[in-house]
C-alpha atoms as a PDB file:
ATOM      1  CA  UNK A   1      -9.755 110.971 208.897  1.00  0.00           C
ATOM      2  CA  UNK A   2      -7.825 108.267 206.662  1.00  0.00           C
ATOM      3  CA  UNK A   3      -4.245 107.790 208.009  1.00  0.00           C
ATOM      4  CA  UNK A   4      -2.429 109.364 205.042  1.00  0.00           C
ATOM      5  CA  UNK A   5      -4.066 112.811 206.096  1.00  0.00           C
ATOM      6  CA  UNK A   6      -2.780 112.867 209.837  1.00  0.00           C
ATOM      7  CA  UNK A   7      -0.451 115.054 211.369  1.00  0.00           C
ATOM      8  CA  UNK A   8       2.005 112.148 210.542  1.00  0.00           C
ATOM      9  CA  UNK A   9       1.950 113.228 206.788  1.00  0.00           C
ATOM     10  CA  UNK A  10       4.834 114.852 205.907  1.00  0.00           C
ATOM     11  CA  UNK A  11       4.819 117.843 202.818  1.00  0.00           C
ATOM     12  CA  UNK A  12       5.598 119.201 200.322  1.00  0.00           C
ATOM     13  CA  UNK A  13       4.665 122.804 199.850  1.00  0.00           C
ATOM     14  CA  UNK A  14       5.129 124.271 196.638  1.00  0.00           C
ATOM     15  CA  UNK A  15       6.590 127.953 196.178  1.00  0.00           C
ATOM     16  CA  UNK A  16       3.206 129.580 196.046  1.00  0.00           C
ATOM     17  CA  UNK A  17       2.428 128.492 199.391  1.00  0.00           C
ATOM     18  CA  UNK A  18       5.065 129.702 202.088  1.00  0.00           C
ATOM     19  CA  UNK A  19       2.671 131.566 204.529  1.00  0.00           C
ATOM     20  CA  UNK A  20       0.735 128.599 204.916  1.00  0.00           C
ATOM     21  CA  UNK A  21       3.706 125.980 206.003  1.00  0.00           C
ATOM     22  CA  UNK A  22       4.087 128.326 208.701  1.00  0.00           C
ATOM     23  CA  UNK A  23       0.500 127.511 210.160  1.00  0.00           C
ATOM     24  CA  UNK A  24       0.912 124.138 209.313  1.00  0.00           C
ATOM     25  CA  UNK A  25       4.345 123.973 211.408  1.00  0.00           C
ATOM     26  CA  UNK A  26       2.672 125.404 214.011  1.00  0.00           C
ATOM     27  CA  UNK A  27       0.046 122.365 214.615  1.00  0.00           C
ATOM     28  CA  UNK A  28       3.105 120.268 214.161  1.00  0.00           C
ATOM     29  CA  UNK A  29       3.146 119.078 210.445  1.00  0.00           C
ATOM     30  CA  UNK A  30       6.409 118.292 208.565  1.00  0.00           C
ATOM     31  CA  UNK A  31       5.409 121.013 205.805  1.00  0.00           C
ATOM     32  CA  UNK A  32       8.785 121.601 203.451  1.00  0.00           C
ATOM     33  CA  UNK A  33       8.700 124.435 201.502  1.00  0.00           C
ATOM     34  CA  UNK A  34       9.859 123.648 198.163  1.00  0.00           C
ATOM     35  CA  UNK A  35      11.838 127.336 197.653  1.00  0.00           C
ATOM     36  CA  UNK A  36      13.442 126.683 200.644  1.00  0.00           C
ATOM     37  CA  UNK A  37      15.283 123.207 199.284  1.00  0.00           C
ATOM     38  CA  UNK A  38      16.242 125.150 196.613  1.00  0.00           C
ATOM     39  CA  UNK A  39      13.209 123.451 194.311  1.00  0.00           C
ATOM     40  CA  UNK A  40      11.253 125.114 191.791  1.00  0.00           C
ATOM     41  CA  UNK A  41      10.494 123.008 188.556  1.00  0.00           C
ATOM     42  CA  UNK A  42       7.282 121.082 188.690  1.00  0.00           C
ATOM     43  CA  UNK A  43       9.401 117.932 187.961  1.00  0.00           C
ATOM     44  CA  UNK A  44      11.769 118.207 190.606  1.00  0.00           C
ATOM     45  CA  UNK A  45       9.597 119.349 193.117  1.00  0.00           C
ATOM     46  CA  UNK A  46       7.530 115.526 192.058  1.00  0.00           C
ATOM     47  CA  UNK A  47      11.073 113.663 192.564  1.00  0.00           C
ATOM     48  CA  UNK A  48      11.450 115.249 195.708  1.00  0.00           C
ATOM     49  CA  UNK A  49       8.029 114.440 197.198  1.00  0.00           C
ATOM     50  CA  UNK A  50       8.535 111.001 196.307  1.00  0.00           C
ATOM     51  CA  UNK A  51      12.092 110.557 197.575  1.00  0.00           C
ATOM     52  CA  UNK A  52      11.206 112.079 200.313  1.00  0.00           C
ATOM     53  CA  UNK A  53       7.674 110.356 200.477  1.00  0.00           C
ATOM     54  CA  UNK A  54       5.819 113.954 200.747  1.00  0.00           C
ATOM     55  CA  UNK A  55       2.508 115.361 200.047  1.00  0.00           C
ATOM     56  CA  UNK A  56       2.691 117.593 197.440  1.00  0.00           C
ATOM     57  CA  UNK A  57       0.651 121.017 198.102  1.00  0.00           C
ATOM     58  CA  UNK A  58       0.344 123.269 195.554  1.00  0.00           C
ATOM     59  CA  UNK A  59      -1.507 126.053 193.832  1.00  0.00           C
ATOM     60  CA  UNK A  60      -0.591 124.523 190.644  1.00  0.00           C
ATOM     61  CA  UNK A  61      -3.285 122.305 188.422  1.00  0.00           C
ATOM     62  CA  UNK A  62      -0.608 121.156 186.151  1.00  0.00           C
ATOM     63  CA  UNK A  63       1.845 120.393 189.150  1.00  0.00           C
ATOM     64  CA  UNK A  64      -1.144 118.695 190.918  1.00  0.00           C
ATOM     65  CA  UNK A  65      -1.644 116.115 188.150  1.00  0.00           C
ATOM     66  CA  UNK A  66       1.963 115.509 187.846  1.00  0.00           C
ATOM     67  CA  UNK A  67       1.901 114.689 191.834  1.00  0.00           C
ATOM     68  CA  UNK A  68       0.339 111.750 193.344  1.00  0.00           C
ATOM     69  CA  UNK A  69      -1.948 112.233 195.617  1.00  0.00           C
ATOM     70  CA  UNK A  70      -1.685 116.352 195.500  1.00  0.00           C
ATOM     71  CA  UNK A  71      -3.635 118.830 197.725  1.00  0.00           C
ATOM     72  CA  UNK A  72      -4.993 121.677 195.374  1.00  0.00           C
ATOM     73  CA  UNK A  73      -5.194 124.676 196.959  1.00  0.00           C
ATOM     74  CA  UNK A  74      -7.067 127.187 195.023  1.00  0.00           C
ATOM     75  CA  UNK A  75      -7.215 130.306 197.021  1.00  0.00           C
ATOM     76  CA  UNK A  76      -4.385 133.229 197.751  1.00  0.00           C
ATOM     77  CA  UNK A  77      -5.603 134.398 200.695  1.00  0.00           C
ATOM     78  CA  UNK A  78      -3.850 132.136 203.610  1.00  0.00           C
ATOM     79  CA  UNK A  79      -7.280 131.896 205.632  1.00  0.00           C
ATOM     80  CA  UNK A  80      -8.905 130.559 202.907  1.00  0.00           C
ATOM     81  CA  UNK A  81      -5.867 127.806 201.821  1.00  0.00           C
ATOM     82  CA  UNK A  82      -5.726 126.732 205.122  1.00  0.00           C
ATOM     83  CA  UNK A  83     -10.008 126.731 205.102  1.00  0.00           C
ATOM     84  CA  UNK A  84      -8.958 124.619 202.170  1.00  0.00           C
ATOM     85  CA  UNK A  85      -6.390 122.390 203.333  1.00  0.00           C
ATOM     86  CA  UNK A  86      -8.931 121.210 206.573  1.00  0.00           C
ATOM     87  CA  UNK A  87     -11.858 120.440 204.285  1.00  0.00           C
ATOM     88  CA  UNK A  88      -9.143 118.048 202.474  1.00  0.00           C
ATOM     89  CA  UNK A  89      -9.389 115.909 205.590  1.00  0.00           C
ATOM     90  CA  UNK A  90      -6.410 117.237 207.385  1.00  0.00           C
ATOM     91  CA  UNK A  91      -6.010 118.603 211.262  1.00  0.00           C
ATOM     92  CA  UNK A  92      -5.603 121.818 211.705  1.00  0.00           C
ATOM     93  CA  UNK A  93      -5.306 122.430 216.054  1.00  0.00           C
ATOM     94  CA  UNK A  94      -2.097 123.782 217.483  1.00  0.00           C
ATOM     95  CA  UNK A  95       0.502 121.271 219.093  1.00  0.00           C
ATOM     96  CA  UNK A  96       0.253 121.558 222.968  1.00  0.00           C
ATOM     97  CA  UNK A  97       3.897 122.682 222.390  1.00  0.00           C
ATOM     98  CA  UNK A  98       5.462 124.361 219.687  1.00  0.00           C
ATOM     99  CA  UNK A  99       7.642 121.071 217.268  1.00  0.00           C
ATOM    100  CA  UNK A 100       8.678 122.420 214.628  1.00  0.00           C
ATOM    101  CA  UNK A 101      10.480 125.668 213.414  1.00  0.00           C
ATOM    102  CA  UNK A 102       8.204 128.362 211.826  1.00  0.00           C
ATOM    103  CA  UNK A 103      10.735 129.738 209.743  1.00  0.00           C
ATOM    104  CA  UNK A 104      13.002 126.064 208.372  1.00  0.00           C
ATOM    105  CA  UNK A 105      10.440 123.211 209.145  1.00  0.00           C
ATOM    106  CA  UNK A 106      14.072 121.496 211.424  1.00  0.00           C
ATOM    107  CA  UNK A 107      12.602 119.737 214.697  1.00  0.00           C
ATOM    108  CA  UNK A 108      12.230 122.086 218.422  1.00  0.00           C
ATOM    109  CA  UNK A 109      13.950 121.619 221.682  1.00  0.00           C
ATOM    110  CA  UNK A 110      13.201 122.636 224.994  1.00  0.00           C
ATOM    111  CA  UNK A 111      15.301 125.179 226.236  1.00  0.00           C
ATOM    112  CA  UNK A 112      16.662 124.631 230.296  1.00  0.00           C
ATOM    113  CA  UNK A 113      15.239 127.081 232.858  1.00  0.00           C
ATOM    114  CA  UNK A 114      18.892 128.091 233.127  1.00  0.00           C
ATOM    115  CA  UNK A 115      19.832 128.398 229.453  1.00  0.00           C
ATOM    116  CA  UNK A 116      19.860 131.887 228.365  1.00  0.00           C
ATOM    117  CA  UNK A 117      18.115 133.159 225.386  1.00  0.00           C
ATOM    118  CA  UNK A 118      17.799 136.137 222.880  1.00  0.00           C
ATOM    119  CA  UNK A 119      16.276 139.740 223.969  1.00  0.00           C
ATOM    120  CA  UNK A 120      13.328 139.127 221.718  1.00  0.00           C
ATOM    121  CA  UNK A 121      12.884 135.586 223.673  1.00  0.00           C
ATOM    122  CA  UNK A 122      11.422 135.235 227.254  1.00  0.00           C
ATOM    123  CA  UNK A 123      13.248 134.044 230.204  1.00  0.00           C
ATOM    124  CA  UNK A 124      12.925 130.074 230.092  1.00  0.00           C
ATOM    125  CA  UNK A 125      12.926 129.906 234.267  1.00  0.00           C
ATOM    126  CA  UNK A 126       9.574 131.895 234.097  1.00  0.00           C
ATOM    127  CA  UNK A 127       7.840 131.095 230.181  1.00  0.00           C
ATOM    128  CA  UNK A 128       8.099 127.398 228.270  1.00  0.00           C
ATOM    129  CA  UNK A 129      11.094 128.281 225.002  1.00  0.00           C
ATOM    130  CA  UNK A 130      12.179 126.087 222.910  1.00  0.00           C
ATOM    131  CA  UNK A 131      14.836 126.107 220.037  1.00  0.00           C
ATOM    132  CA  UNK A 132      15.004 125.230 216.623  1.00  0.00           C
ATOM    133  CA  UNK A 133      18.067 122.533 216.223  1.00  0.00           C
ATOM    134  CA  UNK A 134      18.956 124.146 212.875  1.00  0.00           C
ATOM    135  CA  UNK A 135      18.593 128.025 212.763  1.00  0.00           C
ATOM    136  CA  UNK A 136      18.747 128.912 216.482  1.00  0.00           C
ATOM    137  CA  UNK A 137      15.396 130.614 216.431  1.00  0.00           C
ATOM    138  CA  UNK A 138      13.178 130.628 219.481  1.00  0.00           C
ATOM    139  CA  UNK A 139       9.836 130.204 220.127  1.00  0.00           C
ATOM    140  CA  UNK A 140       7.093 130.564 222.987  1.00  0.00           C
ATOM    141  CA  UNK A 141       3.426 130.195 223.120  1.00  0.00           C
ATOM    142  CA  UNK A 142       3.118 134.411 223.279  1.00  0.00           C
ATOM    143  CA  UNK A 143       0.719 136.575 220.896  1.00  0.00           C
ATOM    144  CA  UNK A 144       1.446 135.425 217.982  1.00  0.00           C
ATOM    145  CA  UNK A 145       0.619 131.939 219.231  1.00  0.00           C
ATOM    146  CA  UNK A 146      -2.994 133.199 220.296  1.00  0.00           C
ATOM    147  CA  UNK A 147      -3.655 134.931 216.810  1.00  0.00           C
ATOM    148  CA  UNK A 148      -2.997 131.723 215.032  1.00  0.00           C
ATOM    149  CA  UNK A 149      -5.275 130.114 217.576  1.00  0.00           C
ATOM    150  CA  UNK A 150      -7.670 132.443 216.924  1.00  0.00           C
ATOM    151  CA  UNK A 151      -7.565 132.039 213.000  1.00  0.00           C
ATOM    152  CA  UNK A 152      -8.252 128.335 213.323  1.00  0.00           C
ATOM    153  CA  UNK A 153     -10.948 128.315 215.599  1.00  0.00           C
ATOM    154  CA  UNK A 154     -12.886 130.737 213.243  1.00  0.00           C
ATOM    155  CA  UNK A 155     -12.007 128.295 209.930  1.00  0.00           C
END
């Protein structure tokens, strides 16, 4: 695997694409989504990438010719793009521990056994939580961890 197509790469998803940064958070890639920046012309969604120096993914020919070094994703159906985005040359295995947030792509921390969390979160004394630094949303390796497990071991 050439360095540019590590789990170092950071992205740039466009607004097609949404389900699929949320796999690719979970095995720990920087994966903006380009609706969520507020981003939705072809040409600023290029000036971003490259200020930001992100990998544009897209659904989008025309966007993908305007972008260097674009992933094309062809498919709609989110086991198939991310089917896709591995035979590009890029990882796809969970992190050991959860990084990044799911839902805003903003960096995880470990929540203390003694910190408390939501009702929809587990106990941190008795399950691994950690917390996103921007929304406050929590996250544990629980079911929804295993499914996406599952999904990438079948790809």
């Amino acid at each position: 695997m050439s360095p540019d197509r590590d789990r170092q790469s950071a992205l740039l998803l466009d607004t097609m694409l949404g389900k699929l940064g949320t796999y690719l958070r979970m095995c720990g890639y920087d994966a903006a989504y380009a609706l969520s920046r507020g981003v939705e012309d072809d040409d600023e969604i290029v000036a971003l990438a490259r200020t930001e120096g992100r990998t544009v993914v897209t659904r989008d020919v025309s966007l993908a010719g305007q972008a260097p070094e674009a992933v094309l994703i062809e498919s709609r159906d989110t086991v198939d793009q991310l089917r896709e985005f591995r035979d590009a040359g890029f990882d796809l295995e969970l992190d050991a521990e959860p990084s990044r947030c799911g839902a805003c792509n903003a960096p995880l921390t470990r929540v203390a056994p003694e910190e408390p969390t939501p009702d929809y979160a587990p106990e941190p004394d008795y399950e691994a939580v950690w917390r996103c630094r921007e929304c406050g949303q929590h996250f544990w390796r629980g079911s929804h961890w295993d499914d996406v497990e599952e999904t990438l071991s079948k790809l």
